[in-house]
N, C-alpha and C. Protein backbone atom coordinates (compact mmCIF):
# COMPACT_ATOMS: atom_id res chain seq x y z
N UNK A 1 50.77 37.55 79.11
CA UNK A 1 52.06 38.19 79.23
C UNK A 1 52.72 38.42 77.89
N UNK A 2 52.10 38.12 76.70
CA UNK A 2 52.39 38.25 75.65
C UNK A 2 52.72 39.62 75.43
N UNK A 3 52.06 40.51 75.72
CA UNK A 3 51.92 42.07 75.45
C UNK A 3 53.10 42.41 76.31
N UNK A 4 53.83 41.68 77.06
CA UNK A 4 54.92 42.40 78.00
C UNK A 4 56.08 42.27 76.64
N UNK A 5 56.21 41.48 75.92
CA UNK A 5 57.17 41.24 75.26
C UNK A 5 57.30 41.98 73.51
N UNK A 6 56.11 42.98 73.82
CA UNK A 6 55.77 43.75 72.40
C UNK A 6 55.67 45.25 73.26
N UNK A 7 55.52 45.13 74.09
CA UNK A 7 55.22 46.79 74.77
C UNK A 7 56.21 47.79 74.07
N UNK A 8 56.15 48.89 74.27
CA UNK A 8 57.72 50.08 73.77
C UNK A 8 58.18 49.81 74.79
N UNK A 9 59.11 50.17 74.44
CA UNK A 9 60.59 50.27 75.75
C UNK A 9 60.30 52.26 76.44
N UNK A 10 60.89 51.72 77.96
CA UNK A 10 60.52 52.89 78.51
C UNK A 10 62.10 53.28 79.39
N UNK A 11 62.02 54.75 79.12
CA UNK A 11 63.73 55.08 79.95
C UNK A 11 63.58 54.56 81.54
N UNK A 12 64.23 53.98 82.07
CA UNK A 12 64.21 54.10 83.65
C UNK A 12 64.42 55.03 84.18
N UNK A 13 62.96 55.37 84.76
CA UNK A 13 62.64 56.62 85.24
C UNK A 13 63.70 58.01 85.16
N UNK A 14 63.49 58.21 83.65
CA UNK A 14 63.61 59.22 83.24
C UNK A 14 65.17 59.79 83.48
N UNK A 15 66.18 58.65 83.49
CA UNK A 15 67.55 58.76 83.72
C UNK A 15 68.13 58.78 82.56
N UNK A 16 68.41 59.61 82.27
CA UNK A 16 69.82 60.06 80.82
C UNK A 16 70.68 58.77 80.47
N UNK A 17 71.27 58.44 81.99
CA UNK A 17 72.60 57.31 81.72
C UNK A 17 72.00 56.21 81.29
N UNK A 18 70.82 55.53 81.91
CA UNK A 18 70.30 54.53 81.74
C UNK A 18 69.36 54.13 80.13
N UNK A 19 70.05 53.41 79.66
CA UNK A 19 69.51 52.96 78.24
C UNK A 19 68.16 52.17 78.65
N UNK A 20 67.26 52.39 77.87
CA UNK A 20 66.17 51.87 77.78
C UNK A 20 66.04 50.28 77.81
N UNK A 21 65.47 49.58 78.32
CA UNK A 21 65.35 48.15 78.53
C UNK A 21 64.77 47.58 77.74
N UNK A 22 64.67 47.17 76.98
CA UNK A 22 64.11 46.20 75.74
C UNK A 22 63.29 45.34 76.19
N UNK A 23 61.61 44.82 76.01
CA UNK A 23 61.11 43.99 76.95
C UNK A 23 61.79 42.53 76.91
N UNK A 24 62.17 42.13 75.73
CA UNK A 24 63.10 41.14 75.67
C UNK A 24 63.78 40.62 76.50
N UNK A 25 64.79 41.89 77.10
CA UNK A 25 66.11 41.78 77.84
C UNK A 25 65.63 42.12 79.09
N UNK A 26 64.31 42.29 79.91
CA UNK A 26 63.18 42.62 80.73
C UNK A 26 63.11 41.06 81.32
N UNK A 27 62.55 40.76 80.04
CA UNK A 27 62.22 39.01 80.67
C UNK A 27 63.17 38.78 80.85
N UNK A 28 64.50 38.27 79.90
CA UNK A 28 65.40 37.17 80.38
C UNK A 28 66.14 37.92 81.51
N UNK A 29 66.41 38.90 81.95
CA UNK A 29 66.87 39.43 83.42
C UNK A 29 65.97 39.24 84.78
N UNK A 30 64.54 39.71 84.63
CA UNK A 30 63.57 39.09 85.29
C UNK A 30 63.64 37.60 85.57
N UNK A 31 63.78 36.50 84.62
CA UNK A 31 63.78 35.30 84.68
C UNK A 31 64.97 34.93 85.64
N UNK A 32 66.59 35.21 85.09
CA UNK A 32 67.50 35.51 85.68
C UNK A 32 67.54 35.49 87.07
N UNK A 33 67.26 36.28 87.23
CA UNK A 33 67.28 36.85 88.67
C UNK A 33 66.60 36.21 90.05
N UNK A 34 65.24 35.73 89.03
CA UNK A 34 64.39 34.67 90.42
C UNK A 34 64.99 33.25 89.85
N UNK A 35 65.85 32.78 88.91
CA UNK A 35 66.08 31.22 88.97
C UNK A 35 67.01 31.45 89.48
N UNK A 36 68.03 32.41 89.67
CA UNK A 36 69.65 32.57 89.97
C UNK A 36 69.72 32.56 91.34
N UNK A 37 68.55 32.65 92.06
CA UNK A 37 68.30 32.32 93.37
C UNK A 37 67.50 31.35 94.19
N UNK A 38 66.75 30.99 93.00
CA UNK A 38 66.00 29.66 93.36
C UNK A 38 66.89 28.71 93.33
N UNK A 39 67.87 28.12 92.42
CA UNK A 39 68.78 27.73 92.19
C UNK A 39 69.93 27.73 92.67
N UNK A 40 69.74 28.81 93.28
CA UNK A 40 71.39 28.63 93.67
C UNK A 40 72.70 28.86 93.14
N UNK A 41 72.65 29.75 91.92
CA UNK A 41 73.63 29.62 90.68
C UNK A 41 73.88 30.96 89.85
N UNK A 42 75.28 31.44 89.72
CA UNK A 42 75.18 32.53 89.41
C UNK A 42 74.65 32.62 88.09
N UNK A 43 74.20 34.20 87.89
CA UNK A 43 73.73 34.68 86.88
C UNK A 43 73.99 34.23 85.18
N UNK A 44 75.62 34.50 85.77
CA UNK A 44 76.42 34.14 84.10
C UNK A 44 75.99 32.68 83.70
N UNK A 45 75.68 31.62 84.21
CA UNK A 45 75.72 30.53 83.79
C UNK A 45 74.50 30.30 82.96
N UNK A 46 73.54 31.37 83.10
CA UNK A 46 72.30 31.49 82.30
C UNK A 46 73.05 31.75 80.39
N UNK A 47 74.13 32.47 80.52
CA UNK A 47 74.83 32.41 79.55
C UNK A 47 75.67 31.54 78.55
N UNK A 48 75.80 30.62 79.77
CA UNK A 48 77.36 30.23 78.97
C UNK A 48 76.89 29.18 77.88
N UNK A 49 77.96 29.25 76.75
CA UNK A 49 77.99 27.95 76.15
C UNK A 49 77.97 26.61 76.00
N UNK A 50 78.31 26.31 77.48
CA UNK A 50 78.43 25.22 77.49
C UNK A 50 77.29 24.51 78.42
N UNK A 51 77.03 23.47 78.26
CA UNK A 51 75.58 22.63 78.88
C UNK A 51 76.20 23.18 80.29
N UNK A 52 77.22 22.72 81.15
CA UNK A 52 77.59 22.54 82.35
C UNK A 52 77.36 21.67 83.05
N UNK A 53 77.00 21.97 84.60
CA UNK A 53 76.30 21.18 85.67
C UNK A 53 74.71 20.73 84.96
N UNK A 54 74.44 19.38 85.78
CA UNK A 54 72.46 19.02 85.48
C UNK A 54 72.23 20.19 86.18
N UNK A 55 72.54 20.85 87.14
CA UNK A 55 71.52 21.31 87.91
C UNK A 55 71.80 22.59 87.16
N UNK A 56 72.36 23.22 86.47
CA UNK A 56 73.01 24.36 85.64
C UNK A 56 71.73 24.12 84.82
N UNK A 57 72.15 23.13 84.11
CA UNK A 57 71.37 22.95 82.88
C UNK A 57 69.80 22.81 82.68
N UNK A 58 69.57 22.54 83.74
CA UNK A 58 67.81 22.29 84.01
C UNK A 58 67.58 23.81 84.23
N UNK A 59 68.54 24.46 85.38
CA UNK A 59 67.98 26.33 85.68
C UNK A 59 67.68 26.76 84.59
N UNK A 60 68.87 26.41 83.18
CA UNK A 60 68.50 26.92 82.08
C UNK A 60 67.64 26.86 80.92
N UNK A 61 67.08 25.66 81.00
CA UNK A 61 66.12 25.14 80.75
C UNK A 61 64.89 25.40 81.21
N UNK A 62 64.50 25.67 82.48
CA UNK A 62 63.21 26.01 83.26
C UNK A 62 63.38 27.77 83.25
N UNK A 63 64.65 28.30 82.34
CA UNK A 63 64.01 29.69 81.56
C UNK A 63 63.72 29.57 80.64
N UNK A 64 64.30 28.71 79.88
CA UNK A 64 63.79 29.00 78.07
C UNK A 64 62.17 28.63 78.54
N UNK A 65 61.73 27.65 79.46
CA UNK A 65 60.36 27.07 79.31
C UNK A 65 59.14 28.54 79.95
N UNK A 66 59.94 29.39 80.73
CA UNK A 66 59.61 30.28 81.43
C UNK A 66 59.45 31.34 80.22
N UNK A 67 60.37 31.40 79.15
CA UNK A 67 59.96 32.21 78.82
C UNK A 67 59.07 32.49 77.82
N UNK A 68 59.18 31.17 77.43
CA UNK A 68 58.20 30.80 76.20
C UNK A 68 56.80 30.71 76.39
N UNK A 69 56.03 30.00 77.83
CA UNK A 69 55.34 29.59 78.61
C UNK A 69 54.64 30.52 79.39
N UNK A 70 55.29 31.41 79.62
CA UNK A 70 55.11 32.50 80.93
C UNK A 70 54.71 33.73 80.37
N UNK A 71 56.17 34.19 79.09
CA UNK A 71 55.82 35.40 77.94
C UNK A 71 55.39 35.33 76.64
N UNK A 72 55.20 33.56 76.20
CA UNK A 72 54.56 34.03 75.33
C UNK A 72 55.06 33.87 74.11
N UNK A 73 56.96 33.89 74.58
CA UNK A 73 58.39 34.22 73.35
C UNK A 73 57.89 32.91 72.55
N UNK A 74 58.26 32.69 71.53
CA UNK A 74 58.86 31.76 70.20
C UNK A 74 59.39 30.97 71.18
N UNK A 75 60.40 29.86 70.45
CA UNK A 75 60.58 28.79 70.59
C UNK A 75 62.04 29.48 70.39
N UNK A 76 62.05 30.20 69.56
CA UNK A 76 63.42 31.26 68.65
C UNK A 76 63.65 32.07 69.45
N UNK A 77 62.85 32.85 69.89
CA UNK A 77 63.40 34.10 70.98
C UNK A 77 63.70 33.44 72.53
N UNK A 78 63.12 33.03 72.84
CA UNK A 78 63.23 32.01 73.79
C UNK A 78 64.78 31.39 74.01
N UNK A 79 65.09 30.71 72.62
CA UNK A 79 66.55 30.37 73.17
C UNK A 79 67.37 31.41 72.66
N UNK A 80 67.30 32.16 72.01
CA UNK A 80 67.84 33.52 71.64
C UNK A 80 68.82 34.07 72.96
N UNK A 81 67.73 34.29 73.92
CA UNK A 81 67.76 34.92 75.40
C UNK A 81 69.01 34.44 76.25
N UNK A 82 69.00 33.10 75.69
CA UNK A 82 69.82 32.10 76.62
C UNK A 82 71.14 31.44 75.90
N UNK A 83 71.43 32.78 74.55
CA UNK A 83 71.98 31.89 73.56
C UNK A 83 72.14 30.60 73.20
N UNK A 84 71.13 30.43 73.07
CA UNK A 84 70.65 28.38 72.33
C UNK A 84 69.89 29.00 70.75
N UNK A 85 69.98 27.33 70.27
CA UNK A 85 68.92 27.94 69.22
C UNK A 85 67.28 27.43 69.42
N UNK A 86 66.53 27.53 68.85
CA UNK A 86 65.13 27.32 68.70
C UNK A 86 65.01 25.88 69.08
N UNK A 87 66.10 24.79 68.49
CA UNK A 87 65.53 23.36 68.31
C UNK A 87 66.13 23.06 70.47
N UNK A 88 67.04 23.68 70.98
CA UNK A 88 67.17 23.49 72.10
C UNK A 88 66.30 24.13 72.93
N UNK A 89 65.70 25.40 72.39
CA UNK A 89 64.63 25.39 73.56
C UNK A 89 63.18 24.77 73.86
N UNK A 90 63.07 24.08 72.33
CA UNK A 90 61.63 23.13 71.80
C UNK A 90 62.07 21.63 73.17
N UNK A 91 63.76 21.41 72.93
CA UNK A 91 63.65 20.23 74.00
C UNK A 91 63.68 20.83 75.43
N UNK A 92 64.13 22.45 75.88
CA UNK A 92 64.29 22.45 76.95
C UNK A 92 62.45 22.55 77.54
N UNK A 93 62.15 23.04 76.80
CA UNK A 93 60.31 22.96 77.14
C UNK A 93 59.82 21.58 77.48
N UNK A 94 60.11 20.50 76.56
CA UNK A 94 59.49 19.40 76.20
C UNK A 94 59.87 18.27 77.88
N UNK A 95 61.04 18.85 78.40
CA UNK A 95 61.95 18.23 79.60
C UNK A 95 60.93 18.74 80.77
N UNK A 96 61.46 20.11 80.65
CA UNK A 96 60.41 20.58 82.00
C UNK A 96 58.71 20.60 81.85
N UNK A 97 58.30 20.46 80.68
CA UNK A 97 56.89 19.81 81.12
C UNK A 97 56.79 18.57 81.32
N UNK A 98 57.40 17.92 80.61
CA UNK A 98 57.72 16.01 81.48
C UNK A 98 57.44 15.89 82.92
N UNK A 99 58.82 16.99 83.40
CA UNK A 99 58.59 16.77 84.88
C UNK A 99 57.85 17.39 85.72
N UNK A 100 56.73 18.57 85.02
CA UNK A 100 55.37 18.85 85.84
C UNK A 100 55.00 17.90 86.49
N UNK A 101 54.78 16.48 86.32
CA UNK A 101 54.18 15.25 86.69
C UNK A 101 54.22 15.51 88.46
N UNK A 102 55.31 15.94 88.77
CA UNK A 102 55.72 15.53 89.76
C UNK A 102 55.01 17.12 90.66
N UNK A 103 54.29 16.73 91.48
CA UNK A 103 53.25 18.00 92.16
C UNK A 103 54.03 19.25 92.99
N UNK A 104 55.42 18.52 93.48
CA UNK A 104 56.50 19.74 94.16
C UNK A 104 56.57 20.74 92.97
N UNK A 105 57.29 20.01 91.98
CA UNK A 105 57.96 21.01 91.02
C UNK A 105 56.45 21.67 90.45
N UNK A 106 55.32 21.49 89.90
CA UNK A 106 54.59 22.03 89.30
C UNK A 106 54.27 23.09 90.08
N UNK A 107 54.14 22.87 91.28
CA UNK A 107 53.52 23.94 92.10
C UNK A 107 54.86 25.00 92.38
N UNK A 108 56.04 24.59 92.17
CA UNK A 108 57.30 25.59 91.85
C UNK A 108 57.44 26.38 90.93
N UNK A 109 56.83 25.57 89.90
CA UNK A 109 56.94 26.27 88.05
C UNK A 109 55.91 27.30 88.16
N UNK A 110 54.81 26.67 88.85
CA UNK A 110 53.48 27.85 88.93
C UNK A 110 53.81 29.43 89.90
N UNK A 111 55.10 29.12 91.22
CA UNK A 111 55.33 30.17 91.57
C UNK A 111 56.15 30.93 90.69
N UNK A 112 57.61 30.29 90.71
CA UNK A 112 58.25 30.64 89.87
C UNK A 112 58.19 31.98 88.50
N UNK A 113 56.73 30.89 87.76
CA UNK A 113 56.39 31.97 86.76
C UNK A 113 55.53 33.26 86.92
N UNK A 114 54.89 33.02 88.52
CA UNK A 114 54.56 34.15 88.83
C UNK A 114 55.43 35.55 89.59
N UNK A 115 56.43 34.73 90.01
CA UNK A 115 56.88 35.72 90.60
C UNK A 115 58.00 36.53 89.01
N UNK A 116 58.62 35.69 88.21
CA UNK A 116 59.03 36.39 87.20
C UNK A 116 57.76 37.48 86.36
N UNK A 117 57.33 36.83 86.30
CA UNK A 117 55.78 37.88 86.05
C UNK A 117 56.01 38.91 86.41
N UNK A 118 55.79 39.27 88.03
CA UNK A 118 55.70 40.18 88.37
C UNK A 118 56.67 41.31 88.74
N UNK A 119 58.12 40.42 88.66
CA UNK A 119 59.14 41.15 88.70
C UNK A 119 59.68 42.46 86.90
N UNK A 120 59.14 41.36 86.07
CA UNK A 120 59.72 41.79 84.76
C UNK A 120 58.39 42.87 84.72
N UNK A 121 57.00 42.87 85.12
CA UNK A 121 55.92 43.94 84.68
C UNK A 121 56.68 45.07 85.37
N UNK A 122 57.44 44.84 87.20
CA UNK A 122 57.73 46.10 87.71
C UNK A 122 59.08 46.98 87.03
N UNK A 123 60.13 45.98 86.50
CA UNK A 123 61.00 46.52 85.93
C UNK A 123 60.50 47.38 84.33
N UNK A 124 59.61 46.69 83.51
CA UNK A 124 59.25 47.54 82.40
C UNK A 124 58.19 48.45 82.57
N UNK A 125 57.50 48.60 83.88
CA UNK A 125 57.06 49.95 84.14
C UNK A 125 57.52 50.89 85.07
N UNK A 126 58.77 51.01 85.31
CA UNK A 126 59.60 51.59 85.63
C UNK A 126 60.03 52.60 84.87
């Protein structure tokens, strides 16, 4: 999935209004979108500054790991996405592979990253 995050950017389907999607901003919306419902938690909180809720903070965490893991991103672009810096998404990785251990969540992380997969390939070939 590396190559999703270097591809050119493509207009959505060929609409004037619509600015081109950056694969960047591909993933972390893709990612977005299936934790913001796995979770339970709106969108913005993928944003905010502040740690928040654990359960906030792990969603946001099991993107930086998603995206690093899944696409491939830096450690830098990765928390970029989620406005963090690099050294917070090295621990948000280091947390959620800890708790692979546990066979529910691994087999969650394994859907999870597939279904962002496949959501962010349909949005950047669009």
């Amino acid at each position: 999935m590396a190559a999703l995050a270097q591809s050119p950017n493509r207009n959505h389907a060929g609409n004037p209004d619509h600015f081109p999607m950056t694969p960047h901003a591909a993933i972390r919306d893709g990612i977005v979108a299936v934790l913001a419902a796995v979770f339970s938690i709106p969108a913005e909180t993928f944003q905010q500054s502040t740690r928040g809720h654990a359960a906030s903070a792990f969603a946001r965490q099991t993107a930086m790991y998603l995206a690093h893991t899944g696409f491939g991103l830096s450690y830098s672009a990765s928390g970029r996405l989620f406005n963090r810096d690099r050294t917070t998404a090295a621990h948000a990785c280091r947390v959620v592979e800890d708790r692979r251990d546990d066979p529910e969540l691994d087999r969650l992380l394994q859907n999870l990253e597939q279904a962002c997969r496949d959501l962010v390939q349909a949005e950047i070939a669009a």
